[in-house]
Protein backbone atom coordinates (compact mmCIF):
# COMPACT_ATOMS: atom_id res chain seq x y z
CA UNK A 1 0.02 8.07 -25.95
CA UNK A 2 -0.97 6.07 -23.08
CA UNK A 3 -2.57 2.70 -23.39
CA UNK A 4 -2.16 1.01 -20.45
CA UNK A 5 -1.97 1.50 -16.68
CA UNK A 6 0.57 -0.20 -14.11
CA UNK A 7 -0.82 -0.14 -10.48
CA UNK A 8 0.76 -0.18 -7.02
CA UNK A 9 -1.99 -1.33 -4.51
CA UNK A 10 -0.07 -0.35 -0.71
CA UNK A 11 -0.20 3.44 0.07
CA UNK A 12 -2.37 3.47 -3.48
CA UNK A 13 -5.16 2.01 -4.09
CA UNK A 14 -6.04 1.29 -0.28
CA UNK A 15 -4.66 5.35 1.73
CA UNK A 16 -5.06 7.86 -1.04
CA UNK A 17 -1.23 8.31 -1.12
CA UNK A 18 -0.99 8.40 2.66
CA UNK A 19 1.90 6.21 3.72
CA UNK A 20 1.07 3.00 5.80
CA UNK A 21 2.76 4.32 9.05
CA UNK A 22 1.15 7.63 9.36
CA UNK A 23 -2.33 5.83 8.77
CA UNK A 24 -1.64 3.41 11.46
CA UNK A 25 -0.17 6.39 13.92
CA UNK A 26 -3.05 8.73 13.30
CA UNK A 27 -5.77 5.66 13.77
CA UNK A 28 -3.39 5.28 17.24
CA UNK A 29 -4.20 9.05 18.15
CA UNK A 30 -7.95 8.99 17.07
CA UNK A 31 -8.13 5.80 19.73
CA UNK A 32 -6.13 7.30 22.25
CA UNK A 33 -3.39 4.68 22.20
CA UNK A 34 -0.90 6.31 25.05
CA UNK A 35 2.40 6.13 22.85
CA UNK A 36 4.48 8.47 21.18
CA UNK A 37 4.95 8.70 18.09
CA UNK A 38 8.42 7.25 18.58
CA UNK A 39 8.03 4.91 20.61
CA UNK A 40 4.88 3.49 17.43
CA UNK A 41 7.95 4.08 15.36
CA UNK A 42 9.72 1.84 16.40
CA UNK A 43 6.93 -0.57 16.79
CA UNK A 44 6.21 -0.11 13.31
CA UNK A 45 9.57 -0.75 11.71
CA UNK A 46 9.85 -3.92 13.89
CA UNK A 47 6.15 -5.46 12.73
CA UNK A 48 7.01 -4.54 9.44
CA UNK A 49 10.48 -6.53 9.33
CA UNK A 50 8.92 -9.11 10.96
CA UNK A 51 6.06 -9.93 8.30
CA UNK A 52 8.87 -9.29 5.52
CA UNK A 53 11.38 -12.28 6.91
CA UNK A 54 8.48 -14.41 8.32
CA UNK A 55 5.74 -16.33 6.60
CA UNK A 56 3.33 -15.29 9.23
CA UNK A 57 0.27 -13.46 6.47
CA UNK A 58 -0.82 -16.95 4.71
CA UNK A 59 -2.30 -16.72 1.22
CA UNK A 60 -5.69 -16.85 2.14
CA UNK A 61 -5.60 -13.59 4.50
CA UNK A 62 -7.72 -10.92 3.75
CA UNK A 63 -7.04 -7.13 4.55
CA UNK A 64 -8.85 -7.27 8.02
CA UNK A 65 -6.97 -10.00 8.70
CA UNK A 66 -3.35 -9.10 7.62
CA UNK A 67 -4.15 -5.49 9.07
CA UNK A 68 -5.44 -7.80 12.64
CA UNK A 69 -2.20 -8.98 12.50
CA UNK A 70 -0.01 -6.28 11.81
CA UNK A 71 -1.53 -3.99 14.52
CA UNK A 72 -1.30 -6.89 17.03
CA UNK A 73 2.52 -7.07 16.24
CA UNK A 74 3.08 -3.76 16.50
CA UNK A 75 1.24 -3.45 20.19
CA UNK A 76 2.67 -6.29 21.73
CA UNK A 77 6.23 -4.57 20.83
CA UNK A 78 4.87 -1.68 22.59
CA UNK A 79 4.01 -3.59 25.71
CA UNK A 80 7.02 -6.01 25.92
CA UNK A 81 9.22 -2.62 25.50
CA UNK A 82 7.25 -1.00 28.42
CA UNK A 83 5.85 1.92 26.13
CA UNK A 84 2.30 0.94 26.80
CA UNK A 85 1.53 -0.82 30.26
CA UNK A 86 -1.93 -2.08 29.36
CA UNK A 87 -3.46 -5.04 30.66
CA UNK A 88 -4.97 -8.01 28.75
CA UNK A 89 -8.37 -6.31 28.34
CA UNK A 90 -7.27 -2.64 27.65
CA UNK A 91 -4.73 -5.08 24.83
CA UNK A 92 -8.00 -6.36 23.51
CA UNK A 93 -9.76 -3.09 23.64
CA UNK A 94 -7.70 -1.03 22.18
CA UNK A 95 -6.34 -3.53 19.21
CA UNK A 96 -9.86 -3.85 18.32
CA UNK A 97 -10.56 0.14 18.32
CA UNK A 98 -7.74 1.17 16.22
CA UNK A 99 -8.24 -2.22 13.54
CA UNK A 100 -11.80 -1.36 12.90
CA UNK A 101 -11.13 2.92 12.66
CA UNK A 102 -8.51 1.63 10.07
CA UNK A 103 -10.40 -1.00 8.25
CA UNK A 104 -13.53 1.65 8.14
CA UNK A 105 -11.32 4.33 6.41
CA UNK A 106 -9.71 1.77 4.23
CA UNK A 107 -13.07 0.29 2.83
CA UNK A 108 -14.47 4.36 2.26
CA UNK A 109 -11.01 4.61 0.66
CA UNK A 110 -11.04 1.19 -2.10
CA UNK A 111 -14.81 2.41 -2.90
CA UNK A 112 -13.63 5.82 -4.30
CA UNK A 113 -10.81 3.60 -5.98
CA UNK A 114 -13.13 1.18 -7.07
CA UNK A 115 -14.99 3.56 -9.20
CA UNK A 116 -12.21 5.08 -10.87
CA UNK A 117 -10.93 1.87 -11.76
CA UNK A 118 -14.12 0.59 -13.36
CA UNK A 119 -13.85 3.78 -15.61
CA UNK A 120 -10.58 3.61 -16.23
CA UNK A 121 -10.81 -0.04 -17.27
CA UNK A 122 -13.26 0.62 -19.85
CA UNK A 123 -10.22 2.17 -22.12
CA UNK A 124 -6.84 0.95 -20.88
CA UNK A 125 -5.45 -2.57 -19.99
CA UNK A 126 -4.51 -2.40 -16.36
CA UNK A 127 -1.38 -4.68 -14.42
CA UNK A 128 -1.08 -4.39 -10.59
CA UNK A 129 2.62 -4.80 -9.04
CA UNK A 130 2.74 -4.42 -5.37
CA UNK A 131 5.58 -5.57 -2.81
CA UNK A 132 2.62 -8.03 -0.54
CA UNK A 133 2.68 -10.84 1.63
CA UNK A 134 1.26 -13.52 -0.85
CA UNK A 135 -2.27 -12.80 -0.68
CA UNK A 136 -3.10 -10.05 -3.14
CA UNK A 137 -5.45 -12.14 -4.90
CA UNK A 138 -7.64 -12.77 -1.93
CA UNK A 139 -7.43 -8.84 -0.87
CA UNK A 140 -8.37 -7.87 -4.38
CA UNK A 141 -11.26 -9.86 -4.29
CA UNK A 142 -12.20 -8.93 -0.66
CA UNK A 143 -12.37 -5.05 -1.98
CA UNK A 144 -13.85 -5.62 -5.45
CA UNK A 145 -10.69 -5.44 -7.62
CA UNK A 146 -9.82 -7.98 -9.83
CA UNK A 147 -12.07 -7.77 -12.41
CA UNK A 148 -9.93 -4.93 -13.13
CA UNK A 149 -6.36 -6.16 -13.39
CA UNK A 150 -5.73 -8.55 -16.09
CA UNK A 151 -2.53 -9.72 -14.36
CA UNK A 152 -1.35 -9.48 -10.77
CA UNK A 153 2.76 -8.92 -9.68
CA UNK A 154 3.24 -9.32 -6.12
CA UNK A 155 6.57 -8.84 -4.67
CA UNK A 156 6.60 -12.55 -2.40
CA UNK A 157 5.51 -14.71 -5.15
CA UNK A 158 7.77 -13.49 -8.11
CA UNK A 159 10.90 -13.07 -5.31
CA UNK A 160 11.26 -9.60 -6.69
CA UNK A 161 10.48 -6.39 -4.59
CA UNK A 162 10.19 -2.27 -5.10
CA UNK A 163 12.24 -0.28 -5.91
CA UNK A 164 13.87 -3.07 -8.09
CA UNK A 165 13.06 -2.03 -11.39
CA UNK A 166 12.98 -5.82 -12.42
CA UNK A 167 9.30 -6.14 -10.41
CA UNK A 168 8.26 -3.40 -13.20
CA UNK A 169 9.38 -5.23 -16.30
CA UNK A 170 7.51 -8.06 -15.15
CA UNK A 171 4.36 -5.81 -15.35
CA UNK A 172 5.44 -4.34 -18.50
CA UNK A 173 5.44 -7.59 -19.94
CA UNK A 174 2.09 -8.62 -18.41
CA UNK A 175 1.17 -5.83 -20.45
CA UNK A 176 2.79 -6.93 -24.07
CA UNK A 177 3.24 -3.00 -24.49
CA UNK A 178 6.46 -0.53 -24.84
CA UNK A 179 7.45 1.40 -22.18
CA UNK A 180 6.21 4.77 -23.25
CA UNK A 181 3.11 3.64 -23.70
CA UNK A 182 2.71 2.53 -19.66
CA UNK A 183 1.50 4.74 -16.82
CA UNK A 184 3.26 3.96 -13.52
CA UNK A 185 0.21 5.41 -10.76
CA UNK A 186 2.29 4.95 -6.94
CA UNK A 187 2.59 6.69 -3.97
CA UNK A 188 6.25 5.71 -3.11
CA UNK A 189 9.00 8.35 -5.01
CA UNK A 190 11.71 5.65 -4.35
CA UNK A 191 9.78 2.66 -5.12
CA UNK A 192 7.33 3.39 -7.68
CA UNK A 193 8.77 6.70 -9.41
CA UNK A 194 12.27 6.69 -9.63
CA UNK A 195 12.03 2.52 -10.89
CA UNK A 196 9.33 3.54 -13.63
CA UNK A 197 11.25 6.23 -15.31
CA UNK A 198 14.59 4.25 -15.23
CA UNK A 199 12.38 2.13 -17.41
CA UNK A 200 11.18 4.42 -19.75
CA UNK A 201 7.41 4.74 -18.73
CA UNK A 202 5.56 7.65 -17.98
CA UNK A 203 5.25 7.83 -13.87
CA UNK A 204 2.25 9.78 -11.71
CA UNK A 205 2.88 10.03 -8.10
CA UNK A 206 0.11 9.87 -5.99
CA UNK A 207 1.13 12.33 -3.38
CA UNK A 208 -0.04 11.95 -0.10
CA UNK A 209 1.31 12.10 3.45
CA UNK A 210 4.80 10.85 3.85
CA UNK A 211 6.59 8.66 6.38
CA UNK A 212 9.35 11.14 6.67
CA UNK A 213 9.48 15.55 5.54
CA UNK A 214 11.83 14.53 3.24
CA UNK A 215 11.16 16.61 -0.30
CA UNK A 216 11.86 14.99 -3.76
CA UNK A 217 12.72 16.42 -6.95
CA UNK A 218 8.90 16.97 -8.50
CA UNK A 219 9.80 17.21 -12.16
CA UNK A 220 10.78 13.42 -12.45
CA UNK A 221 7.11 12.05 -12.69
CA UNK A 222 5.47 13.72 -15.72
CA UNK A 223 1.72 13.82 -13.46
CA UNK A 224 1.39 14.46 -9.91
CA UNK A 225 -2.10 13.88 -8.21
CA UNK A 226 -4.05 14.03 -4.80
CA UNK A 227 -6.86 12.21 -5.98
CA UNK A 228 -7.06 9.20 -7.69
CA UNK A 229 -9.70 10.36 -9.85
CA UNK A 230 -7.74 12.95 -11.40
CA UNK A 231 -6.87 10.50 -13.58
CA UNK A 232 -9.86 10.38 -15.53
């Protein structure tokens, strides 16, 4: 018997299960960004790395501007690696392009989530834990959210990050509940699957597009969905 609901936000709440890098790379395509996918790769991994070790997203950074930041990272690694020789105004152009496609998709994306939420809300106690940069609370707000979450985990404040199953007790306890009677909703296998059974709680994987073709072992979560709202 379920009674109360454990939320990743990244990948979940924001893509529909569709992993950060493939949003950013098909945004890339749609704007005709002249890259490979490899070569955005790379760019990728290194913006990524960079806002993990670096306190450059400040607490009171929304989405727009975290994702301004991220996609500026990741072209200027492009440029200063010769993948993409474009000039200060094609920069400009073309950060600008694929950061609005994204942020349009993201806000038609957190409205559908929105309104699951508010159902869901009405019957279960919900926690959110999500590896972030230290400014959930503002991104929350920014899409509508926290009136839903009675308590908020986030991976740079509590030092703790996915797949650690620690980050997960720490909801658990937000919670005041057992185990078995927590849903786990994430996208990740590795990070939001795998540490939620170790646990004991029940797990649905939000299955979307992947970073890499690499299959997992389907009867470990006990729901899998495509739609958030398939869990009403």
């Amino acid at each position: 018997m379920i009674k109360g609901y454990i939320f990743d936000f990244g990948g979940t709440l924001d893509t529909a299960g569709c992993h950060w890098g493939k949003m950013l790379w098909h945004a890339y395509q749609r704007q005709q960004i002249p890259v490979t996918e490899q070569q955005f790769r790379d760019a990728y991994v290194y913006a990524e790395r960079t806002l993990g070790s670096e306190p450059i997203i400040r607490p009171d950074f929304t989405f727009y501007k975290t994702l301004d930041v991220k996609i500026r990272l990741e072209m200027e690694h492009l440029c200063i690696h010769e993948a993409w020789d474009a000039d200060e105004q094609e920069f400009m152009n073309g950060h600008k392009a694929v950061l609005d496609d994204l942020y349009s998709q993201v806000k038609t994306i957190t409205a559908h989530s929105h309104d699951v939420l508010a159902q869901l809300q009405k019957q279960y106690p919900m926690v959110l834990v999500s590896n972030f940069y230290g400014n959930m609370k503002v991104v929350l707000e920014e899409f509508g959210f926290t009136e839903f979450f009675s308590d908020v985990v986030e991976s740079s404040v509590v030092g703790l990050r996915k797949p650690d199953p620690k980050i997960f007790s720490l909801g658990i306890e937000k919670l005041g509940m057992q185990p078995e009677e927590i849903s786990v909703v994430g996208d990740s296998f590795y990070k939001d699957i795998e540490p939620a059974k170790k646990l004991g709680c029940h797990a649905v994987w939000f299955k979307g597009e992947g970073w890499t073709d690499k299959t997992y072992d389907e009867t470990v979560p006990d729901k899998i969905i495509t739609d958030l709202a398939q869990l009403l």
